[in-house]
C-alpha atoms as a PDB file:
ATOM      1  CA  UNK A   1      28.910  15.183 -33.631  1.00  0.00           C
ATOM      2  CA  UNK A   2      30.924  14.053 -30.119  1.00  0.00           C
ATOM      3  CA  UNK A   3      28.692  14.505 -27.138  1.00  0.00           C
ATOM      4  CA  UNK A   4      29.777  15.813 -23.864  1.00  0.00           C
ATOM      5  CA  UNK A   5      30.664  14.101 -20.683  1.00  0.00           C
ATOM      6  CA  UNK A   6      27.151  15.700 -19.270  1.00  0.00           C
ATOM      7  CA  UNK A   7      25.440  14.730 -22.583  1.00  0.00           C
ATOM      8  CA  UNK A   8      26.114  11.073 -21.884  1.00  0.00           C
ATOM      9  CA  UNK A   9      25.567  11.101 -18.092  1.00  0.00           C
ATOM     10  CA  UNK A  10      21.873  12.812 -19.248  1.00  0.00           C
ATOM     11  CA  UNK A  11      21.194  10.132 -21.784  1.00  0.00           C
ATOM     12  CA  UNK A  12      21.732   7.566 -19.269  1.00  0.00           C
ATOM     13  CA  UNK A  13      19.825   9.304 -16.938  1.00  0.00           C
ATOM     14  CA  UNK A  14      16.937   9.055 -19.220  1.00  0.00           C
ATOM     15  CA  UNK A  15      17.701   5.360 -20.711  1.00  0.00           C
ATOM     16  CA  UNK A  16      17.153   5.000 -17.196  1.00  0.00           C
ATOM     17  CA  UNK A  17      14.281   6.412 -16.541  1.00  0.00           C
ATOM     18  CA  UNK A  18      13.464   4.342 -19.231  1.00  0.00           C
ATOM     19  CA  UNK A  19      13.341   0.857 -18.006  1.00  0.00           C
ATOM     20  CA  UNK A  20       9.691  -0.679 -17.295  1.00  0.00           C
ATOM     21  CA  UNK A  21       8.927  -1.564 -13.770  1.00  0.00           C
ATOM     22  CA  UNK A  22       7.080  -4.654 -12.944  1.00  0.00           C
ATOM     23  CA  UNK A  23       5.074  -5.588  -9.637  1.00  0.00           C
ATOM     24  CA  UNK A  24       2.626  -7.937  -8.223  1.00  0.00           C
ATOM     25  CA  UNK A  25      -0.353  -6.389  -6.737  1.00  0.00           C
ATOM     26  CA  UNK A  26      -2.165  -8.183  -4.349  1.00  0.00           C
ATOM     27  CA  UNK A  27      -5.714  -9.216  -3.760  1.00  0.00           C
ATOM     28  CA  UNK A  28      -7.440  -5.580  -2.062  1.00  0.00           C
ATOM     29  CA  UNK A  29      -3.861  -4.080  -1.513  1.00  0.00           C
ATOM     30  CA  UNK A  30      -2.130  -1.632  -2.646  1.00  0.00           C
ATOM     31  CA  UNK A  31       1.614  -0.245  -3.834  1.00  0.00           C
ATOM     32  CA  UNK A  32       3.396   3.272  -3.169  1.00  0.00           C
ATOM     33  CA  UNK A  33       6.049   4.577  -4.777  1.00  0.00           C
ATOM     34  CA  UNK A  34       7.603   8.245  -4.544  1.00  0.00           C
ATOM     35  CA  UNK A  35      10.072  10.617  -6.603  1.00  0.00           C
ATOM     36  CA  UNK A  36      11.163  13.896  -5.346  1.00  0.00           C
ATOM     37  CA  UNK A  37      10.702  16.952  -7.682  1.00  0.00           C
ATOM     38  CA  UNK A  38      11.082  20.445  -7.985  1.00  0.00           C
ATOM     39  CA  UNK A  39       9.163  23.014  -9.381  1.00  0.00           C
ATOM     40  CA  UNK A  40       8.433  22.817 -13.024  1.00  0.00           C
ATOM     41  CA  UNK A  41      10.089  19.350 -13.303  1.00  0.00           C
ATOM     42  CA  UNK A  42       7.884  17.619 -15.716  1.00  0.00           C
ATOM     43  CA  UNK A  43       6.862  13.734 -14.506  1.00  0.00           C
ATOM     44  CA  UNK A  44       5.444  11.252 -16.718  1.00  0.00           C
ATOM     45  CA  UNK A  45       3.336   7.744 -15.317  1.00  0.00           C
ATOM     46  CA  UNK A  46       2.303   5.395 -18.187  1.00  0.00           C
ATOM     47  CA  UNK A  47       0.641   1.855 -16.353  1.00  0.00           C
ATOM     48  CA  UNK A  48      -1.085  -1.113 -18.048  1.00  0.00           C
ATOM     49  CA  UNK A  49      -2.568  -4.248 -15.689  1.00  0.00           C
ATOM     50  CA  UNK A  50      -1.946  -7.778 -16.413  1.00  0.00           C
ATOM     51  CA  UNK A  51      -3.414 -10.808 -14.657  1.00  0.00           C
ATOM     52  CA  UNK A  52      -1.052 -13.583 -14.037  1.00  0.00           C
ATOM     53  CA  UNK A  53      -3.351 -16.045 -12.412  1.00  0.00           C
ATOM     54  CA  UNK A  54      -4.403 -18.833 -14.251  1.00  0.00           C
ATOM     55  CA  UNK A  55      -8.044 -19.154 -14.149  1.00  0.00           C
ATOM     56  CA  UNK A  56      -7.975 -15.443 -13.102  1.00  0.00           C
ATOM     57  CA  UNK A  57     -11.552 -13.919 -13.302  1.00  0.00           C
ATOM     58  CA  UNK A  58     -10.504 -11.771 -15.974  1.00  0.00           C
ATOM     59  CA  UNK A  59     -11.208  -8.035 -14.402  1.00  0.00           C
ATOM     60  CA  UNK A  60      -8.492  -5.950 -14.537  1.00  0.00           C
ATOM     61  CA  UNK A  61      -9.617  -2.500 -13.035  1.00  0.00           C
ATOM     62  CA  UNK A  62      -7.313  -0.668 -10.308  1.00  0.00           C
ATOM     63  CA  UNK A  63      -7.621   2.980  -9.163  1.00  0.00           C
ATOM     64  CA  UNK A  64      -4.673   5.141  -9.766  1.00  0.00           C
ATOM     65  CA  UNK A  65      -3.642   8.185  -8.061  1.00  0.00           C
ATOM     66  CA  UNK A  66      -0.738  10.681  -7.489  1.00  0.00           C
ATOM     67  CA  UNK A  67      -0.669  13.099  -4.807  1.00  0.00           C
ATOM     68  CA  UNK A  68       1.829  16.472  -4.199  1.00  0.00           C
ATOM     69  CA  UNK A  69       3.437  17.311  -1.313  1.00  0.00           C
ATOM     70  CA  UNK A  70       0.498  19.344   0.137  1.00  0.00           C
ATOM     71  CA  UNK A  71      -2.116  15.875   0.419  1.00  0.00           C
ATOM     72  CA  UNK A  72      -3.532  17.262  -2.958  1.00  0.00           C
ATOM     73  CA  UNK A  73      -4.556  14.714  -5.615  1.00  0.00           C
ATOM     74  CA  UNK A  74      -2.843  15.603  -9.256  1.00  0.00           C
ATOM     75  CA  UNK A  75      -4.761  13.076 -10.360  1.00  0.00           C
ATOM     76  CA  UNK A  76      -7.054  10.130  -8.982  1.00  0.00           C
ATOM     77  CA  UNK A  77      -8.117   7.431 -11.723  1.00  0.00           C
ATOM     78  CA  UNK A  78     -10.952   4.337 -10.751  1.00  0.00           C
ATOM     79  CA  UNK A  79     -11.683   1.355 -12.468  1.00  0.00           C
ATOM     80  CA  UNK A  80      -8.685   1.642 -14.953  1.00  0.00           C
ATOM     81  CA  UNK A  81      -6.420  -1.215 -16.829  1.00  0.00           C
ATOM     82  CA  UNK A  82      -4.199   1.425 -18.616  1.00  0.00           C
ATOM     83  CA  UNK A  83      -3.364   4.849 -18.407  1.00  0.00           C
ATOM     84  CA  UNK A  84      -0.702   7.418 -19.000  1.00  0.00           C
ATOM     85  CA  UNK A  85      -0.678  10.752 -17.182  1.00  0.00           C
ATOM     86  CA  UNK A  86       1.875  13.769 -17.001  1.00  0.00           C
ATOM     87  CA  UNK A  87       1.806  16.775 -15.159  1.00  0.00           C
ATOM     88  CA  UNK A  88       4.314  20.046 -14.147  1.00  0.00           C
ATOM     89  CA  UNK A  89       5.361  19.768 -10.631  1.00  0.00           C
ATOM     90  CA  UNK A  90       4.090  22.867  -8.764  1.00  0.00           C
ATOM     91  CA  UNK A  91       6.063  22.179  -5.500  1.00  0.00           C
ATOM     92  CA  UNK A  92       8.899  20.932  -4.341  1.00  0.00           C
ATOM     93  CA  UNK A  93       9.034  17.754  -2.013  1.00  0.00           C
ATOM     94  CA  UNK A  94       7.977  14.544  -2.413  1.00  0.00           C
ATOM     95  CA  UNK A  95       5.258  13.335  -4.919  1.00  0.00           C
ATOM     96  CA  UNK A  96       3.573   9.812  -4.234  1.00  0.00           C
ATOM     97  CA  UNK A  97       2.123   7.739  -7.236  1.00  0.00           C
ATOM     98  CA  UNK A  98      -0.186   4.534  -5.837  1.00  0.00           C
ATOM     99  CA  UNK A  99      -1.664   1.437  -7.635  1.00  0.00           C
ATOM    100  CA  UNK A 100      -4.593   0.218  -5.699  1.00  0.00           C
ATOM    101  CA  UNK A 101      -6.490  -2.822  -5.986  1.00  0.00           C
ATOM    102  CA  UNK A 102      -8.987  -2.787  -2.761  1.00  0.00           C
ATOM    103  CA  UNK A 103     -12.122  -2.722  -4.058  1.00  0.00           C
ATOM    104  CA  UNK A 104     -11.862  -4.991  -7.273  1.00  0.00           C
ATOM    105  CA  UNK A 105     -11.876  -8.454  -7.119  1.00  0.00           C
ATOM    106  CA  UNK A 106      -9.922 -11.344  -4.736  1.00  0.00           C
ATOM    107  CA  UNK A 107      -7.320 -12.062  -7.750  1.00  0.00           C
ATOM    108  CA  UNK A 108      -4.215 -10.370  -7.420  1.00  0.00           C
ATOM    109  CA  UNK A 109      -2.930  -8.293 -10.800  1.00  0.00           C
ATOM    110  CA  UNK A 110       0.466  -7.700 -12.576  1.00  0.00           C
ATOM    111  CA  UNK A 111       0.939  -3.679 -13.159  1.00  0.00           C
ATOM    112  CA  UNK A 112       3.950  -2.783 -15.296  1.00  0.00           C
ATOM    113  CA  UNK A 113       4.692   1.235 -15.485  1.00  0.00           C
ATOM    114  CA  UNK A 114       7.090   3.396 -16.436  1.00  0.00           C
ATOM    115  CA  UNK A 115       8.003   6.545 -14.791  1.00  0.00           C
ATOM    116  CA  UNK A 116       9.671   9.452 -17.057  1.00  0.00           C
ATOM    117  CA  UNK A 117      11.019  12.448 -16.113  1.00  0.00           C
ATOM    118  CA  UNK A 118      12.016  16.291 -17.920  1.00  0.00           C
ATOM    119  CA  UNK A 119      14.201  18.153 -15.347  1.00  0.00           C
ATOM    120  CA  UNK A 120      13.613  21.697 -15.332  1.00  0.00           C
ATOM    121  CA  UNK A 121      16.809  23.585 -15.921  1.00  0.00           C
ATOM    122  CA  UNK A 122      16.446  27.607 -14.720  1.00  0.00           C
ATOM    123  CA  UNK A 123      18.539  30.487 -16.423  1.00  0.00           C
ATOM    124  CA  UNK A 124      20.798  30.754 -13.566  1.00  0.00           C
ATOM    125  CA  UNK A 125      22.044  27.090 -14.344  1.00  0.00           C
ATOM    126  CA  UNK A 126      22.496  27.288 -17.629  1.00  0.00           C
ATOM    127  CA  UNK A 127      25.803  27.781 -19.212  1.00  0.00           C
ATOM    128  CA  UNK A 128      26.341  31.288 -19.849  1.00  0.00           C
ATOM    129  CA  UNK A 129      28.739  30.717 -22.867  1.00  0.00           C
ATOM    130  CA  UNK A 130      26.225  30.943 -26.076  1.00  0.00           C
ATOM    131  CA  UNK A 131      28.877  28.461 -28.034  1.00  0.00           C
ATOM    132  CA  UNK A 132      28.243  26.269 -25.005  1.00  0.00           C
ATOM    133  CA  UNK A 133      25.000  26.787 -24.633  1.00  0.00           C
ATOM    134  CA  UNK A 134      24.117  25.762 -28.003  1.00  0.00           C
ATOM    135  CA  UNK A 135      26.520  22.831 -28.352  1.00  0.00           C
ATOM    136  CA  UNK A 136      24.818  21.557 -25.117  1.00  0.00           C
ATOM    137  CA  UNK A 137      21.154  22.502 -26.445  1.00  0.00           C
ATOM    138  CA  UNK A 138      21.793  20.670 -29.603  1.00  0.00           C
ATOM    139  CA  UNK A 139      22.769  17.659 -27.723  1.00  0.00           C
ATOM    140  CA  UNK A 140      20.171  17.890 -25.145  1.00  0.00           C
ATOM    141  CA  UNK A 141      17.551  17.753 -27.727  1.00  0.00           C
ATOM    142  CA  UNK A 142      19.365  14.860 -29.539  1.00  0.00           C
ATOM    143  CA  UNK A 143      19.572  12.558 -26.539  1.00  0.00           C
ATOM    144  CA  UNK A 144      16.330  13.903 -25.664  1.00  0.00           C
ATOM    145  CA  UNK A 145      14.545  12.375 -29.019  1.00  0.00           C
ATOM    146  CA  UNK A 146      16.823   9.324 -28.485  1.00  0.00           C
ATOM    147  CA  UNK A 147      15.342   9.034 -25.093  1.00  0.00           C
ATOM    148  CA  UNK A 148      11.528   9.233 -26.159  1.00  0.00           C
ATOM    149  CA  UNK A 149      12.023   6.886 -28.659  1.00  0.00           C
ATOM    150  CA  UNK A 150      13.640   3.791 -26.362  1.00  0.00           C
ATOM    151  CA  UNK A 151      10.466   4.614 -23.817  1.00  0.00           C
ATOM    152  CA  UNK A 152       8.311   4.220 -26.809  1.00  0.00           C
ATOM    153  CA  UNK A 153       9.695   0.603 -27.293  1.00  0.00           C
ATOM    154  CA  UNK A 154      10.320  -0.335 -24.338  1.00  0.00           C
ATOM    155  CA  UNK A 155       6.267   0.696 -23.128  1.00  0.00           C
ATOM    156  CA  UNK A 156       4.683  -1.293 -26.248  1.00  0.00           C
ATOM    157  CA  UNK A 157       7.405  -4.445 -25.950  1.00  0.00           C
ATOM    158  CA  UNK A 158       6.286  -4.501 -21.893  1.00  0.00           C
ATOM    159  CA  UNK A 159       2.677  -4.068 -23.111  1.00  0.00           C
ATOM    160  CA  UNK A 160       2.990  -6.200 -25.404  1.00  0.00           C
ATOM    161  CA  UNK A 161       4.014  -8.916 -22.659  1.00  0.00           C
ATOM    162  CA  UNK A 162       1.354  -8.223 -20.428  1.00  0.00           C
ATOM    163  CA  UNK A 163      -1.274  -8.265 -22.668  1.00  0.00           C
ATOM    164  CA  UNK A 164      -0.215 -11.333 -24.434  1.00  0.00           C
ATOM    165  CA  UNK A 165      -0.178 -13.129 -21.029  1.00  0.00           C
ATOM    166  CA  UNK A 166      -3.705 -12.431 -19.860  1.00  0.00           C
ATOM    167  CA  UNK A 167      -4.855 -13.763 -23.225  1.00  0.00           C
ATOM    168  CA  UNK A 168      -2.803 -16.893 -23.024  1.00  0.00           C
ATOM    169  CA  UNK A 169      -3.853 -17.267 -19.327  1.00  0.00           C
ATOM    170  CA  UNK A 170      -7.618 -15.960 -20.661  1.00  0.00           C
ATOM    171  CA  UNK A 171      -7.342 -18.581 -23.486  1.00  0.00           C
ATOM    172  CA  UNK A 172      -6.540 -21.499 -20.839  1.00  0.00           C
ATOM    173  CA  UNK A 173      -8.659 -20.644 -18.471  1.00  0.00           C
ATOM    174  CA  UNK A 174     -11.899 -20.926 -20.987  1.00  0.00           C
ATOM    175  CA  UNK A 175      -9.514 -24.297 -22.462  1.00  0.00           C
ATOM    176  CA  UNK A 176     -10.145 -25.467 -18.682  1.00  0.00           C
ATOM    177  CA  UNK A 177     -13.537 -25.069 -18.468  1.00  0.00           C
ATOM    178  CA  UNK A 178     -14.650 -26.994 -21.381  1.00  0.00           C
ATOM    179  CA  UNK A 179     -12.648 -29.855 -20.600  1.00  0.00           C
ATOM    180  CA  UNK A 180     -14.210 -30.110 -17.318  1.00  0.00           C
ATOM    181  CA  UNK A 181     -17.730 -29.514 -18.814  1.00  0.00           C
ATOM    182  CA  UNK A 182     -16.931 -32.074 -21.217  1.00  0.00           C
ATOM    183  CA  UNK A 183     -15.795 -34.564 -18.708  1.00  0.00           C
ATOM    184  CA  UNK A 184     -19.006 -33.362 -16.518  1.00  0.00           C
ATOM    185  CA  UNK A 185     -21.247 -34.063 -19.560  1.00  0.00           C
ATOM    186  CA  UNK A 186     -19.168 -37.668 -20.248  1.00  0.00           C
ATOM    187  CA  UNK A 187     -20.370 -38.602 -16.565  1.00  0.00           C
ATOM    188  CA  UNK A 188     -23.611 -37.366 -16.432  1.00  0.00           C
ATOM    189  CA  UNK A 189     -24.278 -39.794 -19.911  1.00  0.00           C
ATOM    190  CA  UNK A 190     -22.461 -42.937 -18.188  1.00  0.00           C
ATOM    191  CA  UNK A 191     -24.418 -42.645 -15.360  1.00  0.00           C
ATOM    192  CA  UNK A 192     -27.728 -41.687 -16.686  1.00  0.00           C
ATOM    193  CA  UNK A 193     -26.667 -45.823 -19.000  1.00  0.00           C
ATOM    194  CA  UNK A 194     -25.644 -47.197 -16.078  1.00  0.00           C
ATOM    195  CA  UNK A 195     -28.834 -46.427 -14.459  1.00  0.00           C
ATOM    196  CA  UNK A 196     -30.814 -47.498 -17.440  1.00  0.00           C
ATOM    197  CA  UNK A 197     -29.011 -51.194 -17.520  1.00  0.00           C
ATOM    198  CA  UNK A 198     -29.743 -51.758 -14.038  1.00  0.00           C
ATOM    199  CA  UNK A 199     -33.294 -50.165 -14.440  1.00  0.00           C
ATOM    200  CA  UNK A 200     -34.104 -52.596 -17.689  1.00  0.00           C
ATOM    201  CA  UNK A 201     -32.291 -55.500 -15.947  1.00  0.00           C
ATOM    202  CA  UNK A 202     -34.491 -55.346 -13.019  1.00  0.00           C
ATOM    203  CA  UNK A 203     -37.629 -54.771 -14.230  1.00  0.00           C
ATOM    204  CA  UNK A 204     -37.016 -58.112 -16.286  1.00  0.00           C
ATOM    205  CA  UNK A 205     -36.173 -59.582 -13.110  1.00  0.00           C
ATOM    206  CA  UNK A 206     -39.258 -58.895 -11.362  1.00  0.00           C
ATOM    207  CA  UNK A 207     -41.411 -59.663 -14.942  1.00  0.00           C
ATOM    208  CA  UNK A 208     -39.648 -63.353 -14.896  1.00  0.00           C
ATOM    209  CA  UNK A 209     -40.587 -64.137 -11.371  1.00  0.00           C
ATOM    210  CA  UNK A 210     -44.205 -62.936 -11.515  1.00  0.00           C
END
């Protein structure tokens, strides 16, 4: 089956949409981003937090929240690593999505997302041709499927990354501490037979003169 010159400018439009989004949020700050929607467009915001500090202390909790063109929250998450919220757009204008990290921790935090969209297409839009309408259904759905399945990938592979660096730096940072321990406990032993030498040499000292 050929797809249309619209077919293929939609796919890209959702291969797009697609792509994973990485950013570095600092220590009690906070990031902003906005996409402007109509009414009954359908918007999708999938997050997970990463810490790319070494020694980091391990907490990864942000608050999350989107807000509509009227001030009103669609949705305001706290003390979240990972989420993935969708709603229907009930306005038009702009709608603001925010990562915050103000009130957890000094370490700054890695947040990948993804942002996905479903335009809403009204009966006046559509083709009014039913051979057209069908052919460009058909492929609609088709690039559609194609779409959900290369955000499915691409989510888990940037998960995936994420996750495997706060173990590795996790993993380190515990490989850290017990070599300083270690060399804390190798000191503490020296001394404590240095002290005994000089202890046991001087008290022979002072025996040998009396």
């Amino acid at each position: 089956m050929l797809f249309s010159t619209k077919s293929l400018l939609l796919a890209a439009s959702f291969l797009q949409a697609a792509l994973a989004h990485n950013i570095q949020l600092p220590a009690h700050g906070r990031e902003c981003f906005h996409e402007e929607l109509h009414k009954d467009d359908v918007m999708t915001v999938t997050f997970q937090t990463g810490d790319r500090e070494f020694g980091g202390a391990g907490n990864l909790d942000i608050d999350f929240w989107i807000t509509n063109p009227m001030g009103q929250h669609e949705t305001f998450q706290k003390a979240v690593s990972n989420g993935d919220f969708s709603f229907t757009a009930r306005h038009d204008g702009k709608y603001l999505y925010c990562f915050g990290n103000e009130h957890w921790g000094s370490n700054s935090k890695e947040v990948s997302f993804n942002v996905h969209g479903i335009v809403y297409v009204s009966e006046g839009d559509a083709p009014q041709d039913p051979l057209e309408k069908e052919s460009r259904f058909t492929n609609t759905v088709v690039v559609k499927q194609l779409s959900e399945l290369v955000e499915q990938a691409r989510d888990e592979q940037s998960y995936i990354v994420v996750r495997e660096r706060t173990h590795r730096n996790t993993a380190e940072s515990t490989n850290s501490r017990v070599k300083w321990w270690n060399l804390f406990v190798i000191g503490v032993v020296v001394g404590e037979s240095l002290f005994q030498v000089w202890w046991l040499r001087r008290f022979f000292e002072v025996k040998r003169v009396v």
